[in-house]
Each structure stands twice: as C-alpha cells, then as structure tokens.
PDB file of N, CA and C in Angstrom:
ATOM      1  N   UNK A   1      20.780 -44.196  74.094  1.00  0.00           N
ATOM      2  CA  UNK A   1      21.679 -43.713  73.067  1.00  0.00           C
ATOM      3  C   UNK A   1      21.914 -44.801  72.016  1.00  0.00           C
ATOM      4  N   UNK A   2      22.155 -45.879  72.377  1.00  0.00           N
ATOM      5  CA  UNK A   2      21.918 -47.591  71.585  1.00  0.00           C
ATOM      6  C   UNK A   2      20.651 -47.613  70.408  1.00  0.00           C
ATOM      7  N   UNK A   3      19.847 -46.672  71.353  1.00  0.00           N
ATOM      8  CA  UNK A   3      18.725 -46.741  70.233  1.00  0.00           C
ATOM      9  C   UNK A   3      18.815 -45.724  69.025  1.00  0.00           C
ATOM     10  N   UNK A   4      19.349 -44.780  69.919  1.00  0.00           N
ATOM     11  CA  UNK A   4      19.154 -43.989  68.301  1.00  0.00           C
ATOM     12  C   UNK A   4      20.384 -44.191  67.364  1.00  0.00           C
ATOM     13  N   UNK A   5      21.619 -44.535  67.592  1.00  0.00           N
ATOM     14  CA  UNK A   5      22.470 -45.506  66.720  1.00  0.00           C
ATOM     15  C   UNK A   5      21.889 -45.794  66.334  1.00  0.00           C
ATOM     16  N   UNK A   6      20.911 -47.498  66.462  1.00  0.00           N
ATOM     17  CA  UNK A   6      20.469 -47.904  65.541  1.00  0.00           C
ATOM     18  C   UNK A   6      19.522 -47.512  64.772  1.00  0.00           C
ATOM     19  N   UNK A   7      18.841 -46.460  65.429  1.00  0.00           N
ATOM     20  CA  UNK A   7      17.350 -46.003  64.214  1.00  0.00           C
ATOM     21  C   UNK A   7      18.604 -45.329  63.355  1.00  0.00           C
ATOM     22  N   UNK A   8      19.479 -44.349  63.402  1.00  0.00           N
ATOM     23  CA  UNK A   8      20.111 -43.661  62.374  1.00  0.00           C
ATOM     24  C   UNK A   8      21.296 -45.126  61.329  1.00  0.00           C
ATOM     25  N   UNK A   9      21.531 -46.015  62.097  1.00  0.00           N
ATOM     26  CA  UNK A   9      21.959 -47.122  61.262  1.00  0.00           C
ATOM     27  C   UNK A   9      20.532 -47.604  60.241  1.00  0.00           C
ATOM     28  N   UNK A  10      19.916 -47.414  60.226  1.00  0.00           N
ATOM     29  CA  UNK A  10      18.527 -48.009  59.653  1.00  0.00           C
ATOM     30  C   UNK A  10      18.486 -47.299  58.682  1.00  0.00           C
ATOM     31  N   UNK A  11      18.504 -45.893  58.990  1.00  0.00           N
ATOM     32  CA  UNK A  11      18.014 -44.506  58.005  1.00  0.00           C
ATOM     33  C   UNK A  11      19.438 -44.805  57.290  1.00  0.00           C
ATOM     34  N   UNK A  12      20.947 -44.858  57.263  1.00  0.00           N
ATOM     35  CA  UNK A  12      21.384 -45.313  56.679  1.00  0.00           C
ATOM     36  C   UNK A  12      21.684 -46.115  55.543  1.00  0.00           C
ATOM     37  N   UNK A  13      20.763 -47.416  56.144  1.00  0.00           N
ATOM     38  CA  UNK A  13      20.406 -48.785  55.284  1.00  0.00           C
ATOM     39  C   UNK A  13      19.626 -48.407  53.771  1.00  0.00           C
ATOM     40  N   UNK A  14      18.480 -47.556  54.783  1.00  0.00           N
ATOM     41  CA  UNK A  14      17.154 -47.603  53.830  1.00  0.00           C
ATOM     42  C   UNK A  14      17.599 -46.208  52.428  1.00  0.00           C
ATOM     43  N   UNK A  15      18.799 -45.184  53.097  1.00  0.00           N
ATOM     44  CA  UNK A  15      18.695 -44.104  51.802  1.00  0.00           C
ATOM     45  C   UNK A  15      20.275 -45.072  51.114  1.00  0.00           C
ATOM     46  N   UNK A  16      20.454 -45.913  51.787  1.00  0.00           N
ATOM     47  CA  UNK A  16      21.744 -46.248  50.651  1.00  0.00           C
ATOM     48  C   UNK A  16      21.248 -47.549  49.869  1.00  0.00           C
ATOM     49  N   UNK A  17      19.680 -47.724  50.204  1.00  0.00           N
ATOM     50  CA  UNK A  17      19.244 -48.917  49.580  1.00  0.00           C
ATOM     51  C   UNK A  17      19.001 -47.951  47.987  1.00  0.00           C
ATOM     52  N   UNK A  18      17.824 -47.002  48.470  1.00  0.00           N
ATOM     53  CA  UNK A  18      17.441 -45.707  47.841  1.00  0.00           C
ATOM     54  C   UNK A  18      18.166 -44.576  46.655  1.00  0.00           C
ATOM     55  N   UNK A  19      19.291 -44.935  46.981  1.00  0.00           N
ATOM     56  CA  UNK A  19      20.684 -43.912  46.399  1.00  0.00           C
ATOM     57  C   UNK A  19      21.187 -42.516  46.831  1.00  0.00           C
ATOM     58  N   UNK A  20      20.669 -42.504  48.126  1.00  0.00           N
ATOM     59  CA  UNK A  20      20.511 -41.309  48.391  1.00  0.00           C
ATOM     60  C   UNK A  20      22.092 -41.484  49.155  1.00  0.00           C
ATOM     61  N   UNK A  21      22.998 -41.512  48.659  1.00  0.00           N
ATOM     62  CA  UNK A  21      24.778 -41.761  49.373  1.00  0.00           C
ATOM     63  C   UNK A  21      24.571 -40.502  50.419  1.00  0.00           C
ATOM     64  N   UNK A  22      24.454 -39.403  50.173  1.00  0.00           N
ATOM     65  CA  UNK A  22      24.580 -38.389  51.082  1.00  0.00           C
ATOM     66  C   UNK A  22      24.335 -38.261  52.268  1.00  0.00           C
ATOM     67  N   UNK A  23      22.923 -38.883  52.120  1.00  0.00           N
ATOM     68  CA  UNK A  23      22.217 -38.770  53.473  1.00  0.00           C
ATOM     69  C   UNK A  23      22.927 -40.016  54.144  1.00  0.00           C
ATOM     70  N   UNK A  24      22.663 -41.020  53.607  1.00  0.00           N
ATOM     71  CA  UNK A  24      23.331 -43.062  53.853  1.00  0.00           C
ATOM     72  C   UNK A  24      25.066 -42.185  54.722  1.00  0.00           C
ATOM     73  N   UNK A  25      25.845 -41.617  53.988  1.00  0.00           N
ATOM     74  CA  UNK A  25      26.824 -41.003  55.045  1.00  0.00           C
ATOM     75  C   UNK A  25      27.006 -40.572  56.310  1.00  0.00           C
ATOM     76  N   UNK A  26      25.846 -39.288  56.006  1.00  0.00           N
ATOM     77  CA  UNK A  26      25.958 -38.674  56.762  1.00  0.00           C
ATOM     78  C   UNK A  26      24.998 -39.402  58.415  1.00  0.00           C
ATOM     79  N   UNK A  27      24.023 -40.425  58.284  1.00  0.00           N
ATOM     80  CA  UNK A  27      23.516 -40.886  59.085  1.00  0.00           C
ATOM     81  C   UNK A  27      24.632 -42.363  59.471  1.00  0.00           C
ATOM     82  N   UNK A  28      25.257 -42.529  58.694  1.00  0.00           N
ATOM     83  CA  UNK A  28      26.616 -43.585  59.126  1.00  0.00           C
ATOM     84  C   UNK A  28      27.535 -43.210  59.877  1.00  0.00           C
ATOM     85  N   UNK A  29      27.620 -41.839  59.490  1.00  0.00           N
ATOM     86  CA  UNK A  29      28.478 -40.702  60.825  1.00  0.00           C
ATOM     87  C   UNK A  29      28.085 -40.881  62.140  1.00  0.00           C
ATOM     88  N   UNK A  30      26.815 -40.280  62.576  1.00  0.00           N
ATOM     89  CA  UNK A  30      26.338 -40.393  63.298  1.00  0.00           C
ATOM     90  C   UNK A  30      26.204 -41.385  64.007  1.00  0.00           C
ATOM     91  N   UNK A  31      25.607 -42.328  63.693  1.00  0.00           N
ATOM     92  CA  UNK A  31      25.086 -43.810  64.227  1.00  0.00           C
ATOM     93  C   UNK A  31      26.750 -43.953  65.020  1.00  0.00           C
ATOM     94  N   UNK A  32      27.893 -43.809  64.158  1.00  0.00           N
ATOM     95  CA  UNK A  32      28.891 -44.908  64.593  1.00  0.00           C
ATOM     96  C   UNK A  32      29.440 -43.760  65.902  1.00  0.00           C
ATOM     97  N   UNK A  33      29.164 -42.182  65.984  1.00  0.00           N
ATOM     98  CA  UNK A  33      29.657 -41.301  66.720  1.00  0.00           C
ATOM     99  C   UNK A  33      28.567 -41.391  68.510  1.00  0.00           C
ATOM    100  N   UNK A  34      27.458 -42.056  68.020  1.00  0.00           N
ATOM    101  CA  UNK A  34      26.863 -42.141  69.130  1.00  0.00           C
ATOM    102  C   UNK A  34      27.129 -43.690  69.587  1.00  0.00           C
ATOM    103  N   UNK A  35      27.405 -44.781  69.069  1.00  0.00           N
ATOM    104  CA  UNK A  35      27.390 -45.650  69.035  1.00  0.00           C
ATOM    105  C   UNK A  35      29.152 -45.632  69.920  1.00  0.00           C
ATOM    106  N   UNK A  36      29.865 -44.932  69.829  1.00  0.00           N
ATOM    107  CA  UNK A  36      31.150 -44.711  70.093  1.00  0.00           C
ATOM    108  C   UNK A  36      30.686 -44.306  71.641  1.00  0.00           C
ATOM    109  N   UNK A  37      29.848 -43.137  71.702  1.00  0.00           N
ATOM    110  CA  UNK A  37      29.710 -42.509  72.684  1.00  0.00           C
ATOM    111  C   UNK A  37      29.071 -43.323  73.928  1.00  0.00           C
ATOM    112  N   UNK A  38      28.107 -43.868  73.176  1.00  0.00           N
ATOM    113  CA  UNK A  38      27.575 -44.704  74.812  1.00  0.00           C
ATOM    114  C   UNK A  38      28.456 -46.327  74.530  1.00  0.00           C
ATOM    115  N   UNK A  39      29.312 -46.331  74.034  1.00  0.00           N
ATOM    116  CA  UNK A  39      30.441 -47.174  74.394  1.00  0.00           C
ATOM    117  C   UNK A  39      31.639 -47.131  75.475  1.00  0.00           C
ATOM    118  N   UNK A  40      31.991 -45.488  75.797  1.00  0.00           N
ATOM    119  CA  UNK A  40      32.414 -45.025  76.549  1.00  0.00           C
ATOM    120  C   UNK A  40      31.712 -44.858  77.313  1.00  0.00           C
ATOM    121  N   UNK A  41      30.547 -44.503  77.608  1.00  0.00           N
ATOM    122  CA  UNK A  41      30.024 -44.135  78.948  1.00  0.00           C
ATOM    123  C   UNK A  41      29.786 -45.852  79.609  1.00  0.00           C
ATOM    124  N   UNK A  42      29.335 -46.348  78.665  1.00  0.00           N
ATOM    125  CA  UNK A  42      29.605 -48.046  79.056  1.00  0.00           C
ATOM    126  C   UNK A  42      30.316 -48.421  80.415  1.00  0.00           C
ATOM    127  N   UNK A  43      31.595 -48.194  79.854  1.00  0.00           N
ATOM    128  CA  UNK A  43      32.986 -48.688  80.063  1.00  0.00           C
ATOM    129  C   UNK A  43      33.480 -47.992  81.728  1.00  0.00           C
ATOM    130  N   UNK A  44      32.944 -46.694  80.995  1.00  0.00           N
ATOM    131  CA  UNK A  44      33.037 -45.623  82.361  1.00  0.00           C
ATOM    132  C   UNK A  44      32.229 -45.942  83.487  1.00  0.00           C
ATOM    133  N   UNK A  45      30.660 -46.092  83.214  1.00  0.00           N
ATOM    134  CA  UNK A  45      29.906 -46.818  84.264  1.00  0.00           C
ATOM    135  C   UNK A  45      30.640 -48.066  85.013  1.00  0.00           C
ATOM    136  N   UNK A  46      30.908 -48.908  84.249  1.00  0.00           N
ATOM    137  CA  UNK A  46      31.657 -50.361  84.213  1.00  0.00           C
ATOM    138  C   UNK A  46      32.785 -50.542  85.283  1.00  0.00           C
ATOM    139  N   UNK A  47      33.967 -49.349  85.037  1.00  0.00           N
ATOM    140  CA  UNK A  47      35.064 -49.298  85.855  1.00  0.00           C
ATOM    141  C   UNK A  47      34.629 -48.737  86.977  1.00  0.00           C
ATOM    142  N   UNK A  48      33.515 -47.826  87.329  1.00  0.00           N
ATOM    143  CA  UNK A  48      33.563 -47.195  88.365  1.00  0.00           C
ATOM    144  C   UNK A  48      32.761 -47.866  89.493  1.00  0.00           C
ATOM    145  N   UNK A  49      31.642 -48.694  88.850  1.00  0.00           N
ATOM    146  CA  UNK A  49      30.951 -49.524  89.508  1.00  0.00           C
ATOM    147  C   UNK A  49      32.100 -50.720  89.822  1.00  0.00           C
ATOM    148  N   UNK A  50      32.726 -51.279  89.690  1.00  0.00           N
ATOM    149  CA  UNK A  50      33.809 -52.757  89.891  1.00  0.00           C
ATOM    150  C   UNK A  50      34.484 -52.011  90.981  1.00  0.00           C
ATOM    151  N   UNK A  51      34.580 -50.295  90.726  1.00  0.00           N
ATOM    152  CA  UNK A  51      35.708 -49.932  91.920  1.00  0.00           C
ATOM    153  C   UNK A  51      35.075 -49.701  93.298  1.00  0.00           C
ATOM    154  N   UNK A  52      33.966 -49.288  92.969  1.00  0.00           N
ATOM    155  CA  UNK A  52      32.890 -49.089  93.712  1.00  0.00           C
ATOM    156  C   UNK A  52      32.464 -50.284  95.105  1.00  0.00           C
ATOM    157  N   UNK A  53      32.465 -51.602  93.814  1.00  0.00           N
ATOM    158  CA  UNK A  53      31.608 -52.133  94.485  1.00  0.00           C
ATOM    159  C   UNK A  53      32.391 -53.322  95.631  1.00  0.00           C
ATOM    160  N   UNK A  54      34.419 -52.584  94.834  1.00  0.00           N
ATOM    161  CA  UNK A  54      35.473 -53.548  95.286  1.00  0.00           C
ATOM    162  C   UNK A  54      35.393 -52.547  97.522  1.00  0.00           C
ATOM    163  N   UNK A  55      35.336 -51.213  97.247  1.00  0.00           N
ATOM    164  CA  UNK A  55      35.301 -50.259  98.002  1.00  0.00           C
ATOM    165  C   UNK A  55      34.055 -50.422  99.588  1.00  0.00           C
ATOM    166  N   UNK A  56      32.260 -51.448  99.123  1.00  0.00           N
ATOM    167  CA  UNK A  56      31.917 -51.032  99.507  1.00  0.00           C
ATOM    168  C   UNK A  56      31.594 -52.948 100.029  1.00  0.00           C
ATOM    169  N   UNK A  57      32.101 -53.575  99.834  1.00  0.00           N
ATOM    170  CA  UNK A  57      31.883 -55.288 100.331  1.00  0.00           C
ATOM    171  C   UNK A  57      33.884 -55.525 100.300  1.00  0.00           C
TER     172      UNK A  57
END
C-alpha cells in the first residue's frame, strides 16, 4: 500500500510540475488517504503483535 502512495505521490509531482492542478490534487488525495491507511494498519499490526508476543513468552 506504501507503494502505491508513493507512485500516486509521483503522479502528483510530475502533473503539478506539468500544470495539470487537477489531476496533481486529486492524486495528492489519494497518496495521503492510502498513505493514512497503511499507517493504521501499521500501528494495528504493531499493538497486536507486542500484545501477542507479551501473551506468548
């Protein structure tokens, strides 16, 4: 999911290099909504594994 953040951060870069604001938005949306998303699942993996691993040693 990291990855396609950044390919859509890229497509971003390259249409707001371009002038294309619309698209440069609307792929800035994105990027930061997936970029959000596997931030949470992160976190979620993160806590459950520490509880996990407090549970099983």
């Amino acid at each position: 999911m990291i990855k396609w953040a950044i390919i859509f951060f890229v497509i971003s870069l390259i249409a707001g290099f371009f002038g294309f604001t619309g698209v440069a938005s609307g792929a800035r949306t994105v990027a930061k909504v997936l970029f959000f998303i596997a931030l949470v699942i992160f976190l979620i993996v993160l806590i459950f594994g520490v509880l996990l691993g407090v549970l099983v040693f």
